[in-house]
PDB file of N, CA and C in Angstrom:
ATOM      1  N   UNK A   1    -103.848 118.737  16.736  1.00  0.00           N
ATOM      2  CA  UNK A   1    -104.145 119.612  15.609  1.00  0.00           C
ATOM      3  C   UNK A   1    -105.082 120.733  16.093  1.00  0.00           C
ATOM      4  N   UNK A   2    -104.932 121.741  15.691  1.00  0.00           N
ATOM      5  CA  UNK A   2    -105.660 122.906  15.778  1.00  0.00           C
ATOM      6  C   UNK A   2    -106.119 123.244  15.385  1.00  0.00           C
ATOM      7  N   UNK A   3    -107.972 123.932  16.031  1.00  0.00           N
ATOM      8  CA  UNK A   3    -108.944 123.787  15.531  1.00  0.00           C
ATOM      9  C   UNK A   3    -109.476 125.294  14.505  1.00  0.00           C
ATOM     10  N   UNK A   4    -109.470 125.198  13.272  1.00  0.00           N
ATOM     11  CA  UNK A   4    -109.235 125.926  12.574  1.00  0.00           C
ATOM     12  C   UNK A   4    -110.372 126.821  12.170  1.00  0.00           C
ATOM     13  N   UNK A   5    -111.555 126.088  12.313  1.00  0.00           N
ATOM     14  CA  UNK A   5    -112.619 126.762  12.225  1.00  0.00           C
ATOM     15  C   UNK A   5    -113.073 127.951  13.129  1.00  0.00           C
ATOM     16  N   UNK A   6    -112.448 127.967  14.805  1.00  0.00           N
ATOM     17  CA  UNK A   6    -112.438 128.773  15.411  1.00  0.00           C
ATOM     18  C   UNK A   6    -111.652 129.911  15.165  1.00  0.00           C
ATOM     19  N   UNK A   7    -110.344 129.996  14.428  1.00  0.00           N
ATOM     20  CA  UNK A   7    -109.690 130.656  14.152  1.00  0.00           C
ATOM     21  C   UNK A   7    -110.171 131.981  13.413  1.00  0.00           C
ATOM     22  N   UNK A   8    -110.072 133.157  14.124  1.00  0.00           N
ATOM     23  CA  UNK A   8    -110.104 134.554  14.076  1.00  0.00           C
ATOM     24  C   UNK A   8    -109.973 134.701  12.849  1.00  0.00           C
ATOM     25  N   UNK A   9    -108.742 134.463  11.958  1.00  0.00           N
ATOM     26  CA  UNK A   9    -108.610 135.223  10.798  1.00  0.00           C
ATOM     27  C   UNK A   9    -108.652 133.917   9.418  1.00  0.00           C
ATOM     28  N   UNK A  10    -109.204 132.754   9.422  1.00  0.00           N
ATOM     29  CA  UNK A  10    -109.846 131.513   9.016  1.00  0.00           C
ATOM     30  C   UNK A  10    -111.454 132.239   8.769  1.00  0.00           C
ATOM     31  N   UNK A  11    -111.759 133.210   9.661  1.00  0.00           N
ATOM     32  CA  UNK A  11    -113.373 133.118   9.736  1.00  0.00           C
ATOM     33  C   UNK A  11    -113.663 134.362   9.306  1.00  0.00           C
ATOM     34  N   UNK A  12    -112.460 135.302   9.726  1.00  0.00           N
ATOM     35  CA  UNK A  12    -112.908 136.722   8.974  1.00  0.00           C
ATOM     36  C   UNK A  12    -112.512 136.571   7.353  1.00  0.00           C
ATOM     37  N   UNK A  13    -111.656 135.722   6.592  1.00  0.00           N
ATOM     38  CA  UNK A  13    -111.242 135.431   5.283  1.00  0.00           C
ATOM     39  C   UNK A  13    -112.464 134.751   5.233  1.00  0.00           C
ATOM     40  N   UNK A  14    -112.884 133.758   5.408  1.00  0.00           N
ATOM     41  CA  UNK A  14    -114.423 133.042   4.870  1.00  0.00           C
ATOM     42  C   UNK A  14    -115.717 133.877   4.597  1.00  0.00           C
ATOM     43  N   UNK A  15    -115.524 134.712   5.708  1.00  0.00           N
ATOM     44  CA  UNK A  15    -116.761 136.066   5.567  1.00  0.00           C
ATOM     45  C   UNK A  15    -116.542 136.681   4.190  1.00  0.00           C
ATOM     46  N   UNK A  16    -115.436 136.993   4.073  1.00  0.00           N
ATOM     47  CA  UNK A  16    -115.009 137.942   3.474  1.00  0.00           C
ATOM     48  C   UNK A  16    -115.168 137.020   1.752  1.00  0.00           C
ATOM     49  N   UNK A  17    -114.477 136.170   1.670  1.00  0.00           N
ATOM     50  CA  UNK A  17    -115.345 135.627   0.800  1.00  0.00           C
ATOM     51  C   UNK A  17    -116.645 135.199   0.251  1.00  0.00           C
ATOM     52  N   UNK A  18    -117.078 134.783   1.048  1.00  0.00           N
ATOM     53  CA  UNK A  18    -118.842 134.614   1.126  1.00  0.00           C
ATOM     54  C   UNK A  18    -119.223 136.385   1.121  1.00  0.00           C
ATOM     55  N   UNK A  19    -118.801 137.115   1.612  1.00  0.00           N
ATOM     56  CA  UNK A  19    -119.280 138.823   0.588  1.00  0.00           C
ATOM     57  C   UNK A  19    -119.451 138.833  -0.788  1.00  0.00           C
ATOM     58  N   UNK A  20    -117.690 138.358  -1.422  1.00  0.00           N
ATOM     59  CA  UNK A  20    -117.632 138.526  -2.778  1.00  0.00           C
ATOM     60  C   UNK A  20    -118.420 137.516  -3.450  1.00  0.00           C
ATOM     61  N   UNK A  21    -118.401 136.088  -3.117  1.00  0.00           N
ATOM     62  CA  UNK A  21    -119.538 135.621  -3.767  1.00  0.00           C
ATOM     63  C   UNK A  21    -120.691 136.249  -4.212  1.00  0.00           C
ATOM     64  N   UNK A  22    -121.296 136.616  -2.949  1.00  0.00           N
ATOM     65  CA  UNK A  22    -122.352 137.390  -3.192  1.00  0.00           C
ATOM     66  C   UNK A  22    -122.828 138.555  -4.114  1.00  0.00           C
ATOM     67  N   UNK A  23    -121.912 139.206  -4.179  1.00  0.00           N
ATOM     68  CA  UNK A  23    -121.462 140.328  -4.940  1.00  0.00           C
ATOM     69  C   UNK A  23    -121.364 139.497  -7.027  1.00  0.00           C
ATOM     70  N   UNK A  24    -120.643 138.640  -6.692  1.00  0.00           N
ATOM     71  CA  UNK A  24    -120.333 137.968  -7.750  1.00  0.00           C
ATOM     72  C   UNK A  24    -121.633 137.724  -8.432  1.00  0.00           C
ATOM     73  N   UNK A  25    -122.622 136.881  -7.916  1.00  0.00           N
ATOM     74  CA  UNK A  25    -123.945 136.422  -7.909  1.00  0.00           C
ATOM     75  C   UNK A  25    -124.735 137.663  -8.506  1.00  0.00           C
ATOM     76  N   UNK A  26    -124.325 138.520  -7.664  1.00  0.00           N
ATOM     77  CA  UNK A  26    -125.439 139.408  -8.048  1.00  0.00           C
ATOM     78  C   UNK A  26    -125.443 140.106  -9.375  1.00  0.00           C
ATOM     79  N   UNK A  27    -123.953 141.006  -9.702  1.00  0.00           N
ATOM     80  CA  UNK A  27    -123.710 141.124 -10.866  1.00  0.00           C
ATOM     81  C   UNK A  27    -123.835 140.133 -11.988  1.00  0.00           C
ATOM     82  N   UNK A  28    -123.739 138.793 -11.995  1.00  0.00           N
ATOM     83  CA  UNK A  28    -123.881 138.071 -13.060  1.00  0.00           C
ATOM     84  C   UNK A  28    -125.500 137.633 -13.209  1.00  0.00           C
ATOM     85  N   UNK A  29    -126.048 137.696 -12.000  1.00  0.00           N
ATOM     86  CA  UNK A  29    -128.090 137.975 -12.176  1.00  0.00           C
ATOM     87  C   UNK A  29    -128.236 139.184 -13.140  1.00  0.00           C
ATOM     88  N   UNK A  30    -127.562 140.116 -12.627  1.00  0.00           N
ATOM     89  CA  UNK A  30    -127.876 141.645 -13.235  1.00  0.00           C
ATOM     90  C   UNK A  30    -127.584 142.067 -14.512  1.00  0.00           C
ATOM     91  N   UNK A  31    -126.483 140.812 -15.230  1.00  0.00           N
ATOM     92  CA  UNK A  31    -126.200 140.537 -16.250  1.00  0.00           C
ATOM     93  C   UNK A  31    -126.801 140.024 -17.117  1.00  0.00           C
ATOM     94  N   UNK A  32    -127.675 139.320 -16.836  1.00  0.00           N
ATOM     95  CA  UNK A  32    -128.254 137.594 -17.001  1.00  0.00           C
ATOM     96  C   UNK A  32    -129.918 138.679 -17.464  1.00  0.00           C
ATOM     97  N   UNK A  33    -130.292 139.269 -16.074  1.00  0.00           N
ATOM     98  CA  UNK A  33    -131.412 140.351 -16.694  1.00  0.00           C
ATOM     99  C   UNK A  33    -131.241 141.323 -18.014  1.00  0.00           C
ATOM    100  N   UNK A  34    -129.996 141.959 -18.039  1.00  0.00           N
ATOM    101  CA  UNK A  34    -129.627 142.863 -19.280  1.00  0.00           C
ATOM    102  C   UNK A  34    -129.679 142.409 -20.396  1.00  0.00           C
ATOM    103  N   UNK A  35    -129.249 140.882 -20.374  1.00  0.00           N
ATOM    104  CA  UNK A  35    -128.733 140.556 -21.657  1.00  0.00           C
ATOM    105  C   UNK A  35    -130.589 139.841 -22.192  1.00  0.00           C
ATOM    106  N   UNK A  36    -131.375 139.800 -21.027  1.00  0.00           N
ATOM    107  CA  UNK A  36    -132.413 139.209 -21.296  1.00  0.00           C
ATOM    108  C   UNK A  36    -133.611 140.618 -22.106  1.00  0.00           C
ATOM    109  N   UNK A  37    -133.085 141.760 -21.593  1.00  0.00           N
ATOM    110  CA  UNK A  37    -133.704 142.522 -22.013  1.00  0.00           C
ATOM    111  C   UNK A  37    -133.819 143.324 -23.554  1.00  0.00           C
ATOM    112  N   UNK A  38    -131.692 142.998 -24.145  1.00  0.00           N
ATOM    113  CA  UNK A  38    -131.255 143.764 -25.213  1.00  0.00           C
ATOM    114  C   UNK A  38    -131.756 141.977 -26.196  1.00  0.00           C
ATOM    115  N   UNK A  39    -132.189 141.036 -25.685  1.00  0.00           N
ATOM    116  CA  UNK A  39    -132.892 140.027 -26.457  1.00  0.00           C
ATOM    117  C   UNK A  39    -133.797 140.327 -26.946  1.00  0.00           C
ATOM    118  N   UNK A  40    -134.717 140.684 -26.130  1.00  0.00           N
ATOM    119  CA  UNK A  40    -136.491 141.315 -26.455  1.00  0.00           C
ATOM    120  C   UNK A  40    -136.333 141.916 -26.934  1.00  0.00           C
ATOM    121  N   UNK A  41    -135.732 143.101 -27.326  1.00  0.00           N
ATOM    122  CA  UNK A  41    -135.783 144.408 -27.898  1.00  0.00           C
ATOM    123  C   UNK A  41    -135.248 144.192 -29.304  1.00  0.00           C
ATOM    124  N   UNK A  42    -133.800 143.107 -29.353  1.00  0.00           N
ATOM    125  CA  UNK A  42    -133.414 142.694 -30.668  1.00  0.00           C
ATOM    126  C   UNK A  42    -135.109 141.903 -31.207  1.00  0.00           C
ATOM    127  N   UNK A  43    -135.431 140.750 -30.583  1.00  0.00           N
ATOM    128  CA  UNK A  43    -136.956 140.265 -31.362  1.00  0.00           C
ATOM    129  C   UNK A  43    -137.675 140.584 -31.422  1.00  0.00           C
ATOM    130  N   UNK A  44    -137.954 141.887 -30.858  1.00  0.00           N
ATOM    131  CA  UNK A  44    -139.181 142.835 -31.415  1.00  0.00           C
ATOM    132  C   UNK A  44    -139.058 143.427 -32.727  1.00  0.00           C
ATOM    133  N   UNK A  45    -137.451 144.205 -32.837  1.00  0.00           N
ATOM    134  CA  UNK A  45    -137.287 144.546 -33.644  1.00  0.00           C
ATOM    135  C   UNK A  45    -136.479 143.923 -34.839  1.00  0.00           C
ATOM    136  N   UNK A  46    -136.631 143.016 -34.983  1.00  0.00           N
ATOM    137  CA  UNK A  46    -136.109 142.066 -36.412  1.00  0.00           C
ATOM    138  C   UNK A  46    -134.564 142.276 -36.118  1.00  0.00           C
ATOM    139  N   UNK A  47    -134.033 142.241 -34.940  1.00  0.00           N
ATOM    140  CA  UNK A  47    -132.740 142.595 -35.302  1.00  0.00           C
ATOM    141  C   UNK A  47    -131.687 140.950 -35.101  1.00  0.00           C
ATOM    142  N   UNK A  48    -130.657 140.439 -35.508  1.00  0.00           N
ATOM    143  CA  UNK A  48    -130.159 139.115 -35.097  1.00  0.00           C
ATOM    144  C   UNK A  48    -129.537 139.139 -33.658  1.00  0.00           C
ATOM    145  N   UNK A  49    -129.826 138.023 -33.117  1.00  0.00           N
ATOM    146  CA  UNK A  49    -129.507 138.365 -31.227  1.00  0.00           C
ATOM    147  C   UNK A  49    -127.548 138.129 -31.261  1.00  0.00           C
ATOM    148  N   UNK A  50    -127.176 137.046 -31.565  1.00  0.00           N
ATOM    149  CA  UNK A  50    -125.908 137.235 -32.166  1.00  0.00           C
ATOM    150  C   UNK A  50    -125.285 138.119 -32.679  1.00  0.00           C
ATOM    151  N   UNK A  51    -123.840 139.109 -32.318  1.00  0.00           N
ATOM    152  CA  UNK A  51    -123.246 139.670 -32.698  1.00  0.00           C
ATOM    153  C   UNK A  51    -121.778 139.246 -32.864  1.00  0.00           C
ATOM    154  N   UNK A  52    -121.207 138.670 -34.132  1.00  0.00           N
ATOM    155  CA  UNK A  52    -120.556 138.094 -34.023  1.00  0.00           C
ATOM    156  C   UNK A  52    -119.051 138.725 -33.575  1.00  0.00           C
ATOM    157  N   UNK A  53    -118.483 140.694 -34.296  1.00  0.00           N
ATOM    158  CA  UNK A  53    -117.798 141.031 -34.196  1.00  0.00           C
ATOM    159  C   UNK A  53    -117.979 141.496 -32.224  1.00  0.00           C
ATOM    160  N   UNK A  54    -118.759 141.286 -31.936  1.00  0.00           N
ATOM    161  CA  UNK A  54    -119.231 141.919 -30.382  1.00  0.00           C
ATOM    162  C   UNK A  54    -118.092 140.537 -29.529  1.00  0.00           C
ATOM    163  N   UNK A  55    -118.938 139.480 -30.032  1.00  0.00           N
ATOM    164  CA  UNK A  55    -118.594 138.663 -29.498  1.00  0.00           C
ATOM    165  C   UNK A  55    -116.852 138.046 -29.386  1.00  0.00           C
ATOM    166  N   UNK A  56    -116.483 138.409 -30.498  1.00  0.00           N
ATOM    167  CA  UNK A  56    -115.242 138.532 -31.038  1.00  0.00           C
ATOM    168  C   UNK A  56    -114.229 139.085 -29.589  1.00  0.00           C
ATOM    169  N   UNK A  57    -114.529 140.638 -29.833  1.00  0.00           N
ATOM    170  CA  UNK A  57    -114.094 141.212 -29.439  1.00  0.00           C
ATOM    171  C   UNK A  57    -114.002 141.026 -27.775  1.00  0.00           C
ATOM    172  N   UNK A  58    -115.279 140.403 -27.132  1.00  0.00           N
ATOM    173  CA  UNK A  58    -115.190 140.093 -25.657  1.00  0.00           C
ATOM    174  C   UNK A  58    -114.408 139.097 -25.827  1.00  0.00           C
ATOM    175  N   UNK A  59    -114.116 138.104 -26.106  1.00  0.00           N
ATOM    176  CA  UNK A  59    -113.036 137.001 -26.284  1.00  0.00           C
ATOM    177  C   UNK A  59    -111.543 137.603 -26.326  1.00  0.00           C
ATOM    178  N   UNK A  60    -111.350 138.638 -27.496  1.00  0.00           N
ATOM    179  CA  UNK A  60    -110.223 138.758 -27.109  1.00  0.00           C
ATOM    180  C   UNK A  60    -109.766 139.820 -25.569  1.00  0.00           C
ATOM    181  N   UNK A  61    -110.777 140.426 -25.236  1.00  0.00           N
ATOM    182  CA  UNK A  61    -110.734 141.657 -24.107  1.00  0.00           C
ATOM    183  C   UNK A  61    -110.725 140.343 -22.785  1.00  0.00           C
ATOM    184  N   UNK A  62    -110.812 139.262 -23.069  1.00  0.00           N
ATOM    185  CA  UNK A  62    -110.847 138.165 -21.743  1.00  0.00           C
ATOM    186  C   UNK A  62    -109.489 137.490 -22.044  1.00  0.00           C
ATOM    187  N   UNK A  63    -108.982 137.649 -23.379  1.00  0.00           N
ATOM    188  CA  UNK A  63    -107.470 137.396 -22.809  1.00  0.00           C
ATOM    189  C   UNK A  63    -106.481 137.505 -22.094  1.00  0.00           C
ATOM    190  N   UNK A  64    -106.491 139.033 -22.137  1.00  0.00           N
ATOM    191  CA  UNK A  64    -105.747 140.209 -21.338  1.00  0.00           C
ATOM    192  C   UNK A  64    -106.068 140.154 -20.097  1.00  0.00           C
TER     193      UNK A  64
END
């Protein structure tokens, strides 16, 4: 059997994934901060953190 881990294009696809992870990670931190911020700003200002038609609407835009 052949050893696969050495394999040239086994290791440049693994890189290459372990990029997008990364990438992945980061945007959903950067997400994770935003959504932490339009929180504060809703409880400062009496506003409800729930939006239900918002929410709605990302549900159906994740169908597609």
């Amino acid at each position: 059997m052949a050893d696969w881990s050495e394999d040239p294009v086994v290791v440049e696809l693994r890189e290459r994934i372990s990029a997008a992870d990364r990438d992945l990670l980061a945007l959903v931190n950067r997400r994770i901060r935003l959504v932490g911020e339009l929180r504060e700003h809703k409880r400062r200002s009496g506003y409800p953190f729930v939006d239900t038609q918002r929410e709605e609407r990302l549900l159906d835009d994740a169908r597609y």
